[in-house]
Protein backbone atom coordinates (compact mmCIF):
# COMPACT_ATOMS: atom_id res chain seq x y z
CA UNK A 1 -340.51 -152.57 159.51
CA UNK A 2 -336.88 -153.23 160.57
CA UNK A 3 -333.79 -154.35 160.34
CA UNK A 4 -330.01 -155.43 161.70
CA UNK A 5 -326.90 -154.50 160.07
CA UNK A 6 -324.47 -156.78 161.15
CA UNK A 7 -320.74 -154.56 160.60
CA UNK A 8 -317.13 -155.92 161.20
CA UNK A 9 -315.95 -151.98 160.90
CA UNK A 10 -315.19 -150.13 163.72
CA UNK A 11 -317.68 -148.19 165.33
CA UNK A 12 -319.41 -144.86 164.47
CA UNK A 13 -318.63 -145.85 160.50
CA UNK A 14 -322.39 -145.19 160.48
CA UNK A 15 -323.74 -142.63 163.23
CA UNK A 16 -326.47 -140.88 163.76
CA UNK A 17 -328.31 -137.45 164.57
CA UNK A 18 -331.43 -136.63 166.61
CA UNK A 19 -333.26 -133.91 165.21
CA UNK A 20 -335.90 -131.43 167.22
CA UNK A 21 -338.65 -129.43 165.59
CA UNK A 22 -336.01 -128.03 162.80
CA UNK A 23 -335.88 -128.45 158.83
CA UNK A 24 -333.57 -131.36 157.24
CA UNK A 25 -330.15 -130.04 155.84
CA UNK A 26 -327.77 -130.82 153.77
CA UNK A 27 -325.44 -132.90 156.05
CA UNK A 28 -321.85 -132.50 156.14
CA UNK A 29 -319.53 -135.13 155.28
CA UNK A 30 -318.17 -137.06 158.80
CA UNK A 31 -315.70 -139.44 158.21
CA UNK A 32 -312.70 -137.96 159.86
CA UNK A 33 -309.58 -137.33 157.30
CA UNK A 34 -306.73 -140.21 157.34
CA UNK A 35 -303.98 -137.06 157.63
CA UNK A 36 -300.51 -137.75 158.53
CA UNK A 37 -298.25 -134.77 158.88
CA UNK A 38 -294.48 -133.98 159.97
CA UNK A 39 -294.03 -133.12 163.72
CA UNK A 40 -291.48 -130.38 162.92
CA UNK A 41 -293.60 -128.34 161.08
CA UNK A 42 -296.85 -128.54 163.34
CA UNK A 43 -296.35 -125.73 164.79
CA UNK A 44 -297.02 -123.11 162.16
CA UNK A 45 -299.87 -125.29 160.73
CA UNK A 46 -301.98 -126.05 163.80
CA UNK A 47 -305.50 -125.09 164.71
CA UNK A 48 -307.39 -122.77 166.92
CA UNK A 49 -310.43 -123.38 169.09
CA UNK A 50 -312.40 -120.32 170.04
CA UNK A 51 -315.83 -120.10 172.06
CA UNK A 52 -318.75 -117.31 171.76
CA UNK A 53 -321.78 -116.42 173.77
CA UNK A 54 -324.15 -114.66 171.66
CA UNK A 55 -327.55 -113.02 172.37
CA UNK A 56 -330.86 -114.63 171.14
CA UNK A 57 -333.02 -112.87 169.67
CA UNK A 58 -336.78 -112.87 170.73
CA UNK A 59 -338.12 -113.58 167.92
CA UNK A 60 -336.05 -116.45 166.47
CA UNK A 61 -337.82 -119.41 164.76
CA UNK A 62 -334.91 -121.60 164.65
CA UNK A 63 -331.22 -122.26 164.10
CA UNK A 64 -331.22 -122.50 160.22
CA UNK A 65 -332.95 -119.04 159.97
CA UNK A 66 -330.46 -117.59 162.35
CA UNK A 67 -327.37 -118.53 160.53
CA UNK A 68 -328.83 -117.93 157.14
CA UNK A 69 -329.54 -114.11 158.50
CA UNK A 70 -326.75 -113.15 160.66
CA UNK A 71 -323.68 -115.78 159.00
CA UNK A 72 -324.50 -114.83 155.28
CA UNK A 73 -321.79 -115.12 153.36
CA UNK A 74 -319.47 -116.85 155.93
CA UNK A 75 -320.63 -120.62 155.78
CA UNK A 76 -320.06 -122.43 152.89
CA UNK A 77 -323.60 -123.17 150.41
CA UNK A 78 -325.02 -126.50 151.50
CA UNK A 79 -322.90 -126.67 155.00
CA UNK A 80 -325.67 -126.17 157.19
CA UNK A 81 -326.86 -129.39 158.87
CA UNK A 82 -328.75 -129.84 162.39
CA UNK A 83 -328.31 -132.17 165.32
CA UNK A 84 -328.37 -131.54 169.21
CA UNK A 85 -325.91 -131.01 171.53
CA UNK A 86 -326.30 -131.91 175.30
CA UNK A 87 -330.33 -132.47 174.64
CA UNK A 88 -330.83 -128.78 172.96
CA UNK A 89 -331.27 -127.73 169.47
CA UNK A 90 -327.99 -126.89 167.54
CA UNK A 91 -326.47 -126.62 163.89
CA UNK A 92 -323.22 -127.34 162.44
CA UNK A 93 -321.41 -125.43 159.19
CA UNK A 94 -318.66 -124.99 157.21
CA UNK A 95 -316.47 -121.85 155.90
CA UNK A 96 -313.60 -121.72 153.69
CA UNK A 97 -311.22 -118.63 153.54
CA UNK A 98 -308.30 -119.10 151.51
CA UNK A 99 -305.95 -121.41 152.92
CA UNK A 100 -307.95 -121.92 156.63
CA UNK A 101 -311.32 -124.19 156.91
CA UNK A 102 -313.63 -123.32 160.14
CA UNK A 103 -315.57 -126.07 161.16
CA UNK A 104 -318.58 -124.61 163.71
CA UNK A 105 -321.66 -125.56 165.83
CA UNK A 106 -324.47 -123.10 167.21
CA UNK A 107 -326.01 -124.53 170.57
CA UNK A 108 -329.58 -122.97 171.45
CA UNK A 109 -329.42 -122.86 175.21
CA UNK A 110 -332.68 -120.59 174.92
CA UNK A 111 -331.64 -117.85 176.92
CA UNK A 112 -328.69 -117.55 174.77
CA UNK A 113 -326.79 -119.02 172.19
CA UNK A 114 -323.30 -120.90 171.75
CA UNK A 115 -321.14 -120.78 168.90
CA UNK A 116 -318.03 -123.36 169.38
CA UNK A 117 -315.44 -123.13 166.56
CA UNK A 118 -312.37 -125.11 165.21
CA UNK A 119 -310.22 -123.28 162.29
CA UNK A 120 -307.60 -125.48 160.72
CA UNK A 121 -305.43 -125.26 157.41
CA UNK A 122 -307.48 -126.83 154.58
CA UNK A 123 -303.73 -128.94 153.38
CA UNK A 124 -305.12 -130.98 156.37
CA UNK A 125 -307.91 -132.58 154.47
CA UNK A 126 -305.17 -134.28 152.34
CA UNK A 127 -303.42 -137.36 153.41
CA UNK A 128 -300.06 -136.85 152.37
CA UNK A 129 -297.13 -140.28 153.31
CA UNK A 130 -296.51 -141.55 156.92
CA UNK A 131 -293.97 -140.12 158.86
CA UNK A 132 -293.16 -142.81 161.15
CA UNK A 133 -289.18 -141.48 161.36
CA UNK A 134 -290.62 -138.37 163.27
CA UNK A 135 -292.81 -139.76 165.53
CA UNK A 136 -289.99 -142.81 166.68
CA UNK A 137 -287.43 -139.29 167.19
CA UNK A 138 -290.36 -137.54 169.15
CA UNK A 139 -291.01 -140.73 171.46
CA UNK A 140 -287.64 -140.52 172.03
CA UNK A 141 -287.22 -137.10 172.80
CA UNK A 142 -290.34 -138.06 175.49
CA UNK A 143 -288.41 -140.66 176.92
CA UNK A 144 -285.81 -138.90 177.90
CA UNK A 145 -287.63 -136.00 179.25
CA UNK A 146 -289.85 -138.20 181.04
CA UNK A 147 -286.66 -139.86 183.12
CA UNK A 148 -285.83 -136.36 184.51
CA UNK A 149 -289.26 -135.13 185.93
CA UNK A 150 -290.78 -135.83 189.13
CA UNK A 151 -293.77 -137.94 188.23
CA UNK A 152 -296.96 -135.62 190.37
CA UNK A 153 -300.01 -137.53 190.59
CA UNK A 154 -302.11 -134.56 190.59
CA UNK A 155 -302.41 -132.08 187.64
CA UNK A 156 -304.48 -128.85 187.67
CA UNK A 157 -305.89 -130.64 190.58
CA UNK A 158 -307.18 -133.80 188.73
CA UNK A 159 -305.55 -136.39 190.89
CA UNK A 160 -304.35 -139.58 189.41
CA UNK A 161 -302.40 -142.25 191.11
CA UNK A 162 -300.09 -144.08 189.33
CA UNK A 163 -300.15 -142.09 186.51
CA UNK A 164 -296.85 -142.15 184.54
CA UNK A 165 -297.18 -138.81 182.76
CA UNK A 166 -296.12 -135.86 184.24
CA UNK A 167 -297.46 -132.47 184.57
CA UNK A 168 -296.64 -129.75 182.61
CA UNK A 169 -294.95 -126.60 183.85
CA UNK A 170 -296.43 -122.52 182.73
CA UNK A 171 -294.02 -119.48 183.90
CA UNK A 172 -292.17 -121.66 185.40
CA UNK A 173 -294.25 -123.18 188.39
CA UNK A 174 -295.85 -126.53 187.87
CA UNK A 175 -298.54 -128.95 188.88
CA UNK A 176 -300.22 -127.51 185.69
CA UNK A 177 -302.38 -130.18 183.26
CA UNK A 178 -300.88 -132.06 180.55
CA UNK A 179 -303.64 -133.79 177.96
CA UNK A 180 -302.12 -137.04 178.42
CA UNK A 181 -302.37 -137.06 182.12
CA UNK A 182 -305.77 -136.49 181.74
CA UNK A 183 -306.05 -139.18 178.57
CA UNK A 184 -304.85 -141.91 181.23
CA UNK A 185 -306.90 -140.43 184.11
CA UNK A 186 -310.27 -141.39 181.73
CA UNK A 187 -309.06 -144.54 180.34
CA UNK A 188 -308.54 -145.53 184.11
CA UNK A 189 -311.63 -143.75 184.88
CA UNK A 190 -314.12 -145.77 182.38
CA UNK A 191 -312.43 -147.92 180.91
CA UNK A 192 -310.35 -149.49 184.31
CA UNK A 193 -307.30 -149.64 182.20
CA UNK A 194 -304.37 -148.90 183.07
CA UNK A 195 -302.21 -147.54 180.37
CA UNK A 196 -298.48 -148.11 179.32
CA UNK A 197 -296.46 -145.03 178.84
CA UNK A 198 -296.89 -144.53 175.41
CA UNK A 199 -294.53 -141.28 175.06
CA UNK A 200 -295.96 -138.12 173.67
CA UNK A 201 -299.46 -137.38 172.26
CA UNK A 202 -298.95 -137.38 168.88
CA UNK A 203 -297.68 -141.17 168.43
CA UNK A 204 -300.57 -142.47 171.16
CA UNK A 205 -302.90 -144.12 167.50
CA UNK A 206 -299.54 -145.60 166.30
CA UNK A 207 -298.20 -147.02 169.88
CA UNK A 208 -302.04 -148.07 170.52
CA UNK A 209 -302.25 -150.12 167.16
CA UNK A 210 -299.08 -151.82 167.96
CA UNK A 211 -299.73 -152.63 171.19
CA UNK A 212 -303.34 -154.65 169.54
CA UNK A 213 -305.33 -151.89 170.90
CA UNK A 214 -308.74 -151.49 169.03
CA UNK A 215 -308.66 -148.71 167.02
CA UNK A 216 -310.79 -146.53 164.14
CA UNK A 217 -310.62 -143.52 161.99
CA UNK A 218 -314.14 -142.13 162.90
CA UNK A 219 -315.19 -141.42 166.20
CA UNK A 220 -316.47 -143.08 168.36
CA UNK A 221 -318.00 -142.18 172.27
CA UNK A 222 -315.94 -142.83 175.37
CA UNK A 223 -312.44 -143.14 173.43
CA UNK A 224 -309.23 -141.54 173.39
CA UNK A 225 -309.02 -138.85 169.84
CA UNK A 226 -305.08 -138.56 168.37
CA UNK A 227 -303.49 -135.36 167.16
CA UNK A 228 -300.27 -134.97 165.51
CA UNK A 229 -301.29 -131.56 164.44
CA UNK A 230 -302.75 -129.81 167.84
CA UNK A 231 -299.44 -129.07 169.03
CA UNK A 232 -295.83 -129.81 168.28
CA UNK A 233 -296.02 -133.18 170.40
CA UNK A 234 -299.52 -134.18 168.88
CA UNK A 235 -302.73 -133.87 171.70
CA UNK A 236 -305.08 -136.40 172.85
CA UNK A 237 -308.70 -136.02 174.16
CA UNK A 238 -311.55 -138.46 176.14
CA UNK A 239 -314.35 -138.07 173.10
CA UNK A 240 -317.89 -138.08 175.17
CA UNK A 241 -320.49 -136.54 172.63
CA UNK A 242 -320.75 -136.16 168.54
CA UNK A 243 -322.60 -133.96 166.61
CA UNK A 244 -322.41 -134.34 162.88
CA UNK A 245 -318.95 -133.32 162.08
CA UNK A 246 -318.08 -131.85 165.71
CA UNK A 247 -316.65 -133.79 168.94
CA UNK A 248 -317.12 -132.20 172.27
CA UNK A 249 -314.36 -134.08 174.66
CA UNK A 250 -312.76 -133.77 177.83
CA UNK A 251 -309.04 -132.46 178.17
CA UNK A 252 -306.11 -130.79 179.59
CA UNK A 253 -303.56 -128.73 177.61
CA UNK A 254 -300.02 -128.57 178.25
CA UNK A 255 -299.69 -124.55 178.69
CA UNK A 256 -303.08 -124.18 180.01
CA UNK A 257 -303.25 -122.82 183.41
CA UNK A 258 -307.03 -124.12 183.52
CA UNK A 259 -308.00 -126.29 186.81
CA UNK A 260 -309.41 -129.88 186.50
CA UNK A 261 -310.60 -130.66 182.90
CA UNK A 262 -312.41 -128.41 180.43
CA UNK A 263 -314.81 -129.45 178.11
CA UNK A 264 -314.47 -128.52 174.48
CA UNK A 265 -315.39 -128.34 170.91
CA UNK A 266 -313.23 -129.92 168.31
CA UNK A 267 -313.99 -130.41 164.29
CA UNK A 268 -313.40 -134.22 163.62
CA UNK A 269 -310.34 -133.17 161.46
CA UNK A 270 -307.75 -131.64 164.17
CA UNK A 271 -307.85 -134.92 165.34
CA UNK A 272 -306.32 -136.10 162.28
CA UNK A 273 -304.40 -139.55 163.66
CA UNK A 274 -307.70 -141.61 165.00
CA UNK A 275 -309.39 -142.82 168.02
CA UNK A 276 -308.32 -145.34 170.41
CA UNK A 277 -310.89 -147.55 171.39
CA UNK A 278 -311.73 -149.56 174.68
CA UNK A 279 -309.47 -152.71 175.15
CA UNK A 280 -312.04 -154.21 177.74
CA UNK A 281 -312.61 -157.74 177.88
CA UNK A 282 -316.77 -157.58 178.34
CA UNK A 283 -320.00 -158.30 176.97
CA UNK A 284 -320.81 -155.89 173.91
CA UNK A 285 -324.11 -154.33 174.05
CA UNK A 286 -327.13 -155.80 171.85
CA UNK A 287 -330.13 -154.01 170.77
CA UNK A 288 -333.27 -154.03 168.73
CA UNK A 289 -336.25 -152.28 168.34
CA UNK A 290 -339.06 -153.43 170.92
CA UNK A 291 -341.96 -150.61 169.82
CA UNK A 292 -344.53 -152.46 168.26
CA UNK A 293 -346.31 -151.15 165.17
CA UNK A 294 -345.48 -148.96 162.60
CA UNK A 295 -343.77 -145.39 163.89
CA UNK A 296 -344.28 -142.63 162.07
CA UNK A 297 -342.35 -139.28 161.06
CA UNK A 298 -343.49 -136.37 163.91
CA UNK A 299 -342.03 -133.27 164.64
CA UNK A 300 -343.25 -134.05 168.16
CA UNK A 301 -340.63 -136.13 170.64
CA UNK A 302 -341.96 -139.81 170.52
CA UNK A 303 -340.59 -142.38 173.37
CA UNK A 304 -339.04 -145.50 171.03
CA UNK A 305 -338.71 -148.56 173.34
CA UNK A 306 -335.66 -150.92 172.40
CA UNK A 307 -334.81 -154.47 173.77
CA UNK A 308 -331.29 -154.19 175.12
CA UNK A 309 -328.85 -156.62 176.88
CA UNK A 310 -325.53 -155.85 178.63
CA UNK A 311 -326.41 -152.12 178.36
CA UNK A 312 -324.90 -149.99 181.72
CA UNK A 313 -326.68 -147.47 183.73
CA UNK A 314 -324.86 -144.36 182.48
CA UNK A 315 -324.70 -145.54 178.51
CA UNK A 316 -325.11 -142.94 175.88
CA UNK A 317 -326.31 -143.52 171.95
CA UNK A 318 -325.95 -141.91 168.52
CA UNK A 319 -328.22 -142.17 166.74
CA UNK A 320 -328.31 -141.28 162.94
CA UNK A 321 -331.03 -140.29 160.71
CA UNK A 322 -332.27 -140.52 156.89
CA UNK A 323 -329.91 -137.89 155.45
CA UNK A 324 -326.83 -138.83 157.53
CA UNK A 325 -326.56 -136.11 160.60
CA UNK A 326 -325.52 -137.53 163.95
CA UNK A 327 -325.50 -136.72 167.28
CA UNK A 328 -325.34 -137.69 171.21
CA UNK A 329 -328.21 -139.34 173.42
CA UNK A 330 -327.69 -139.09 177.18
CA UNK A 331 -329.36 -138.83 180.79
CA UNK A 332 -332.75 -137.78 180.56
CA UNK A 333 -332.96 -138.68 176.99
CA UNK A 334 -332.51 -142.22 177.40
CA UNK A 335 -334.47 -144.15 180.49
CA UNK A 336 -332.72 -148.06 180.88
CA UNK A 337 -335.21 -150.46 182.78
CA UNK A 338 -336.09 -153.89 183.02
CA UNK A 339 -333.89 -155.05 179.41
CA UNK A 340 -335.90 -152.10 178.21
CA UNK A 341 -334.15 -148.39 176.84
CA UNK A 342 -336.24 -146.03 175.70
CA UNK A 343 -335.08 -143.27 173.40
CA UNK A 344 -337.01 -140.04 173.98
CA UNK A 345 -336.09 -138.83 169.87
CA UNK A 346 -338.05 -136.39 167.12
CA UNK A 347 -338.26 -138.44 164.18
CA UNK A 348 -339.16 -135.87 161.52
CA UNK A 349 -338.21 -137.58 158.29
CA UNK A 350 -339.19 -141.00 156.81
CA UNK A 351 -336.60 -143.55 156.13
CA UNK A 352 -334.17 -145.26 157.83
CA UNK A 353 -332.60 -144.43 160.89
CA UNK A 354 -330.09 -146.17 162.73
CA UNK A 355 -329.18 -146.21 166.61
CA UNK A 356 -325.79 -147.60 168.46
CA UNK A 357 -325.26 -147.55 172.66
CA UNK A 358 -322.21 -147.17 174.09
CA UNK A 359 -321.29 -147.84 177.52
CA UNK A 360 -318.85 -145.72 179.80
CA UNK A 361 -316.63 -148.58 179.79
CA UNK A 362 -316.14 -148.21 175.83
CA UNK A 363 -318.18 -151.38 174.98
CA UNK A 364 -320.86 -151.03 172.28
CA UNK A 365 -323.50 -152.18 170.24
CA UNK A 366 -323.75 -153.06 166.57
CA UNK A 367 -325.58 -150.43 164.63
CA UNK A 368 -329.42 -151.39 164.77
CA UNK A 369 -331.45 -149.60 162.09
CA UNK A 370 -335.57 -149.15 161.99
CA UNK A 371 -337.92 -147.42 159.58
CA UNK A 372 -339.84 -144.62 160.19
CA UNK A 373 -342.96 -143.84 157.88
């Protein structure tokens, strides 16, 4: 039995999560807040990132178990929800403490486990009115610093020619990264755009929408995730996996003395402006389900073949199940031959699930849904 949902909305409206051999959850909700907020004040109501390797214990059974035991009491009831993360087992929750939301996912590496977090002010999950006087008085304020720094095509040793951001300066010496150095370096990268200066971070959605960029307020995989709230001149990030209501993207940080770019773990609400889509004129990709016969819940990883067309060697998918989870396919889990992708996925619960692809050059698919007895 299946399906095609033809959508006009932007992508990743409807995503997806591939579970392993763990119990269904109560999934969090992962549409990413419409939050506008004044650039002056950013600074005493930002977030904070933080990043913990914990022992696992011999004994474990699975994810859920683990957080119920060792987290009790600091996840809010119903929070819990699992997906994957980079092809291994993980879980995502919620905690409220006064004033500050955490937003977390637990990645089993199995000889260890990885607990990524993202705290941020719970105000943020209002929308309150635009600001768009602060954000013309910050591009401004760019402007004119731009005009007196010596453009350096290399940051943090990420080289970049052509590049018309700068890099940012720590103690004094610089050559250090700035995250919209690196934003450019990935559009360039993937998408083989080349970027306008569009002034600090925080006004990148606005100057993007202006400029007829594509744009969308959920994320979406190989695009470009605004914050005005990250810092006092906004941040921006290359999005390239999701996990229910966690992004993992590649960055640089203005005050970071970090080489290259680091990967890391953000909750879909620090990035509170939107996501700035691919502008590339090129075949979308199509897909539908080419496994014959009916397919059946397992807890055991079954190899669903889809036809595709214009899909790129190097594409990833979400995929989302039944009770609304999501998460990232990639490498070995996906195997692209002949018009042919096959999706190595656990389907453990009947229903529908739905699958989109995305290419590295930001093209992608509509969202293709099949049933799973």
């Amino acid at each position: 039995m299946k399906r095609i949902i033809s959508l006009t909305f932007a992508p990743a409206l409807v995503f997806a999560s591939v579970m392993f051999v763990l119990q269904m959850g109560f999934v969090l909700p992962v549409t990413a807040q419409v939050v506008k907020h004044d650039l002056n004040t950013v600074i005493e109501e930002t977030s904070k990132q933080s990043s913990e390797i914990l022992p696992r214990p011999l004994k474990m059974k699975n994810l859920r178990q683990f957080a119920e035991k060792n987290f009790a009491g600091k996840f809010d009831e119903n929070s819990l929800s699992e997906t994957i993360s980079n092809g291994k087992p993980a879980i995502t929750f919620s905690f409220t403490n006064g004033e500050k939301i955490t937003d977390s996912i637990l990645i089993d590496n199995g000889d260890n486990l990885e607990l990524n977090s993202d705290t941020y002010p719970v105000k943020w999950k209002v929308t309150p009115n635009d600001s768009s006087a602060e954000s013309k008085e910050e591009t401004n304020n760019f402007v004119e610093n731009l005009a007196a720094t010596t453009i350096v095509p290399t940051c943090a040793g990420l080289s970049s020619p052509g590049n018309p951001y700068p890099c940012c300066t720590v103690n004094n010496r610089g050559g250090y990264g700035n995250c919209t150095f690196a934003a450019w370096y990935h559009a360039n990268r993937f998408w083989g755009v080349t970027l306008p200066g569009w002034s600090n971070a925080g006004t990148w959605f606005d100057s993007a929408k202006n400029a007829r960029y594509p744009t969308s307020l959920t994320p979406a995989l190989y695009a470009i995730a605004v914050s005005s709230t990250l810092s006092s001149k906004g941040h921006v990030a290359w999005v390239m996996e999701i996990s229910n209501n966690m992004i993992l993207v590649y960055e640089q940080s203005c005050g970071s003395t970090a080489y290259g770019v680091q990967q890391k773990w953000y909750s879909t609400t620090s990035f509170n402006k939107g996501y700035i889509l691919s502008p590339v004129s090129a075949p979308s990709p199509t897909i539908s389900l080419a496994t014959s016969g009916t397919i059946y819940a397992s807890s055991n990883t079954q190899a669903i073949k889809f036809n595709v067309s214009n899909v790129i060697q190097g594409a990833r998918a979400v995929v989302i199940f039944p009770s609304g989870g999501r998460a990232t396919l990639k490498d070995s889990q996906l195997s692209l031959s002949n018009g042919v992708l096959t999706a190595y996925m656990t389907l453990n619960a009947r229903g529908w699930w739905s699958i989109q692809v995305f290419n590295e050059n930001g093209k992608y698919s509509g969202v293709y849904q099949f049933y799973v007895n």
